[in-house]
C-alpha atoms as a PDB file:
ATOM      1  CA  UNK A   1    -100.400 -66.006  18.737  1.00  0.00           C
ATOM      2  CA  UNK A   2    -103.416 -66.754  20.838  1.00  0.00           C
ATOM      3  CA  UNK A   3    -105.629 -64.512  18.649  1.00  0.00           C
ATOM      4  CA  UNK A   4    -104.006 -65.686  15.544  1.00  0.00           C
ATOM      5  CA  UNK A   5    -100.642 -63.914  14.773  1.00  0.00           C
ATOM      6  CA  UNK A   6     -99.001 -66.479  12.718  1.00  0.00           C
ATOM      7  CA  UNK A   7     -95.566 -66.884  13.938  1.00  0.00           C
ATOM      8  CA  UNK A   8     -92.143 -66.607  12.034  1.00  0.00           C
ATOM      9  CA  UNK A   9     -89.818 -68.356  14.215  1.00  0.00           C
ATOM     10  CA  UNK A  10     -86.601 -70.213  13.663  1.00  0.00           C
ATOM     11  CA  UNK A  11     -85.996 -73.826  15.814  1.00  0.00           C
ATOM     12  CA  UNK A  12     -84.256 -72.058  18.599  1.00  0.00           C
ATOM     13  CA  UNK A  13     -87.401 -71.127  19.905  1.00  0.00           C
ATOM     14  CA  UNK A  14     -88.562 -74.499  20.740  1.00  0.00           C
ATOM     15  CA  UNK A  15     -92.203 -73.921  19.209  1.00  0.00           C
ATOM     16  CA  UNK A  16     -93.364 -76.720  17.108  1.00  0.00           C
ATOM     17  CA  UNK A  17     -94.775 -74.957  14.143  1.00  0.00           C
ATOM     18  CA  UNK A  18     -96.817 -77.959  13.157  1.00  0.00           C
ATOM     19  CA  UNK A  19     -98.628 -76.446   9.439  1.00  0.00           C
ATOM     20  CA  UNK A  20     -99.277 -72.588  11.410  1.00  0.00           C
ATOM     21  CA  UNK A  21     -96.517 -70.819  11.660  1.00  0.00           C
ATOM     22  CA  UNK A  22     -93.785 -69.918   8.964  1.00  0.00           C
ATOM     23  CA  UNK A  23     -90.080 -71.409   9.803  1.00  0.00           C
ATOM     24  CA  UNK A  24     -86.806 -69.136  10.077  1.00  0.00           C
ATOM     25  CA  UNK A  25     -84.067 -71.053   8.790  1.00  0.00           C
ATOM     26  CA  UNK A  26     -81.039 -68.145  10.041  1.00  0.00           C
ATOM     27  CA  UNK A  27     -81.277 -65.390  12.500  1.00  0.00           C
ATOM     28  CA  UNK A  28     -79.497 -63.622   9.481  1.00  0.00           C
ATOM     29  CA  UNK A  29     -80.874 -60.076   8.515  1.00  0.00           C
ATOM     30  CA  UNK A  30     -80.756 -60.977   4.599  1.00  0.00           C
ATOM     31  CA  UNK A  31     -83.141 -64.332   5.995  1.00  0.00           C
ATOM     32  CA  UNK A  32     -85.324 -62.531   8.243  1.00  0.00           C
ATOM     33  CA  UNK A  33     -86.025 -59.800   5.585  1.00  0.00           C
ATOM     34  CA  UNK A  34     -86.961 -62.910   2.850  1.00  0.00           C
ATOM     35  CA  UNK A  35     -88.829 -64.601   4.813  1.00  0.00           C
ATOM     36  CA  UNK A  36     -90.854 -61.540   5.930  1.00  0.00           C
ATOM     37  CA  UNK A  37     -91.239 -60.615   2.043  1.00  0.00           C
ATOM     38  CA  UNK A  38     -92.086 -64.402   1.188  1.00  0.00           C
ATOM     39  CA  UNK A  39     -95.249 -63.958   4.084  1.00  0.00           C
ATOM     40  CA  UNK A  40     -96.485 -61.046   2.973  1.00  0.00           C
ATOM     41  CA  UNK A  41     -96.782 -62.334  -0.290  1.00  0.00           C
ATOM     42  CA  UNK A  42     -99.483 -65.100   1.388  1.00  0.00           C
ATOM     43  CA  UNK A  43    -102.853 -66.194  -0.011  1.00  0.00           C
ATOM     44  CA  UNK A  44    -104.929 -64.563   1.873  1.00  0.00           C
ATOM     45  CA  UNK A  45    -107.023 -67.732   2.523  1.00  0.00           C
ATOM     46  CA  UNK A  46    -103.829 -69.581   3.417  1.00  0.00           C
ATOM     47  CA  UNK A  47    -103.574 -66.663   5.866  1.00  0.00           C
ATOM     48  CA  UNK A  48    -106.836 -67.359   7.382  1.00  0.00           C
ATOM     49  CA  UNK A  49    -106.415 -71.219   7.832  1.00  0.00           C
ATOM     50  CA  UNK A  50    -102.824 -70.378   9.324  1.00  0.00           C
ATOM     51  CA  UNK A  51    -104.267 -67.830  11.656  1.00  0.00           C
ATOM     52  CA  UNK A  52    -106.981 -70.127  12.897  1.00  0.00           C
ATOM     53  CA  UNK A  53    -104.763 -72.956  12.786  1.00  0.00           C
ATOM     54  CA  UNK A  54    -102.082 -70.681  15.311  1.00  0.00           C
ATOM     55  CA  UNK A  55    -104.711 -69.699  17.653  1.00  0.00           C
ATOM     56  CA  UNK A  56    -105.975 -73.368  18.009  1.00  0.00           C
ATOM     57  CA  UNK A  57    -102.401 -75.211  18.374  1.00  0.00           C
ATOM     58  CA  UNK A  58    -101.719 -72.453  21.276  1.00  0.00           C
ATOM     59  CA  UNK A  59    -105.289 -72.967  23.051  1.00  0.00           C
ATOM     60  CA  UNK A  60    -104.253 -76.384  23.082  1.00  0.00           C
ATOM     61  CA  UNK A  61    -100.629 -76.797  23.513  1.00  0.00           C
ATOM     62  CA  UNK A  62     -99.611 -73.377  25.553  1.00  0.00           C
ATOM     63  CA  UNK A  63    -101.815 -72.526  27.685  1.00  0.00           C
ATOM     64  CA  UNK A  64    -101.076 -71.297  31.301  1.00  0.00           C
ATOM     65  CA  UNK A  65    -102.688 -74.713  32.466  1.00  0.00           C
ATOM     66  CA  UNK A  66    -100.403 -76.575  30.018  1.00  0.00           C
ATOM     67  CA  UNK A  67     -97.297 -74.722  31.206  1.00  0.00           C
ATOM     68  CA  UNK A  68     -98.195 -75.676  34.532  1.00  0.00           C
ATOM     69  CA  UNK A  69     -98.338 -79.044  33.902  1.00  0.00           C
ATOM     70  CA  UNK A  70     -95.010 -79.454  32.115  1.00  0.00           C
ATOM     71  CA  UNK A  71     -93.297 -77.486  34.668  1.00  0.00           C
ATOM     72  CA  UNK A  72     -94.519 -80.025  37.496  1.00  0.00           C
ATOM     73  CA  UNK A  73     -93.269 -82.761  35.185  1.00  0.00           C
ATOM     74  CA  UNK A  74     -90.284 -81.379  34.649  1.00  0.00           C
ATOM     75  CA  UNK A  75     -89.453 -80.586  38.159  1.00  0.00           C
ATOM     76  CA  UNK A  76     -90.642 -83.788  39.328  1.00  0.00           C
ATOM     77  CA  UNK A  77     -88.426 -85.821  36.950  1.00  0.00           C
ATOM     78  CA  UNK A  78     -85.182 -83.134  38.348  1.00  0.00           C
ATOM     79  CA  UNK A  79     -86.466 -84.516  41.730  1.00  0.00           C
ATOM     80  CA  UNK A  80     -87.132 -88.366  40.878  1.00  0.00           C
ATOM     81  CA  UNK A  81     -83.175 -88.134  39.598  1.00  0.00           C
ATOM     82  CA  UNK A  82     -81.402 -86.312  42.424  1.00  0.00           C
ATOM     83  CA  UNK A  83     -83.275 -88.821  44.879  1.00  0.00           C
ATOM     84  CA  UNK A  84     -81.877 -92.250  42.749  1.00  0.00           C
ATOM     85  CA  UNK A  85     -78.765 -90.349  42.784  1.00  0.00           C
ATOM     86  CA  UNK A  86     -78.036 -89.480  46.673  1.00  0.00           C
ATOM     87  CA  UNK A  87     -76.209 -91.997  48.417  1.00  0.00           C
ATOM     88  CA  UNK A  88     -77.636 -93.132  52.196  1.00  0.00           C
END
């Protein structure tokens, strides 16, 4: 996705497809396959805008220094919790 891939993904995978990627609505074989066909069938300048669009959202929103940041958020929050939790 970082070079453009536009992604087909359904909600389980926790990606906020914003106006980039293409949304899966069931992990269902007769979905996946019309939702692939539906794609292929793209303007090819709605292509390009998604593509650039996809490769800017990640730049922005997943990168390694992101993920880094989250994670140290998240863990610090886990932390913050247990501590108001523990009884002295």
């Amino acid at each position: 996705m970082a070079y453009g891939l536009i992604p087909i993904l359904p909600a389980s995978a926790n990606i906020d497809l914003e106006n980039f990627g293409v949304f899966l609505p069931e992990n269902s074989v007769a979905d996946i396959r019309k939702v692939i066909f539906d794609a292929a069938k793209m303007d090819v300048d709605e292509c390009k805008q998604r593509a650039i669009l996809t490769a800017a959202a990640i730049r922005e929103n997943y990168s390694p220094e992101k993920f880094n940041i989250s994670l140290k958020n998240a863990v610090q929050q886990i932390v913050s919790k247990k501590s108001s939790r523990a009884v002295i």
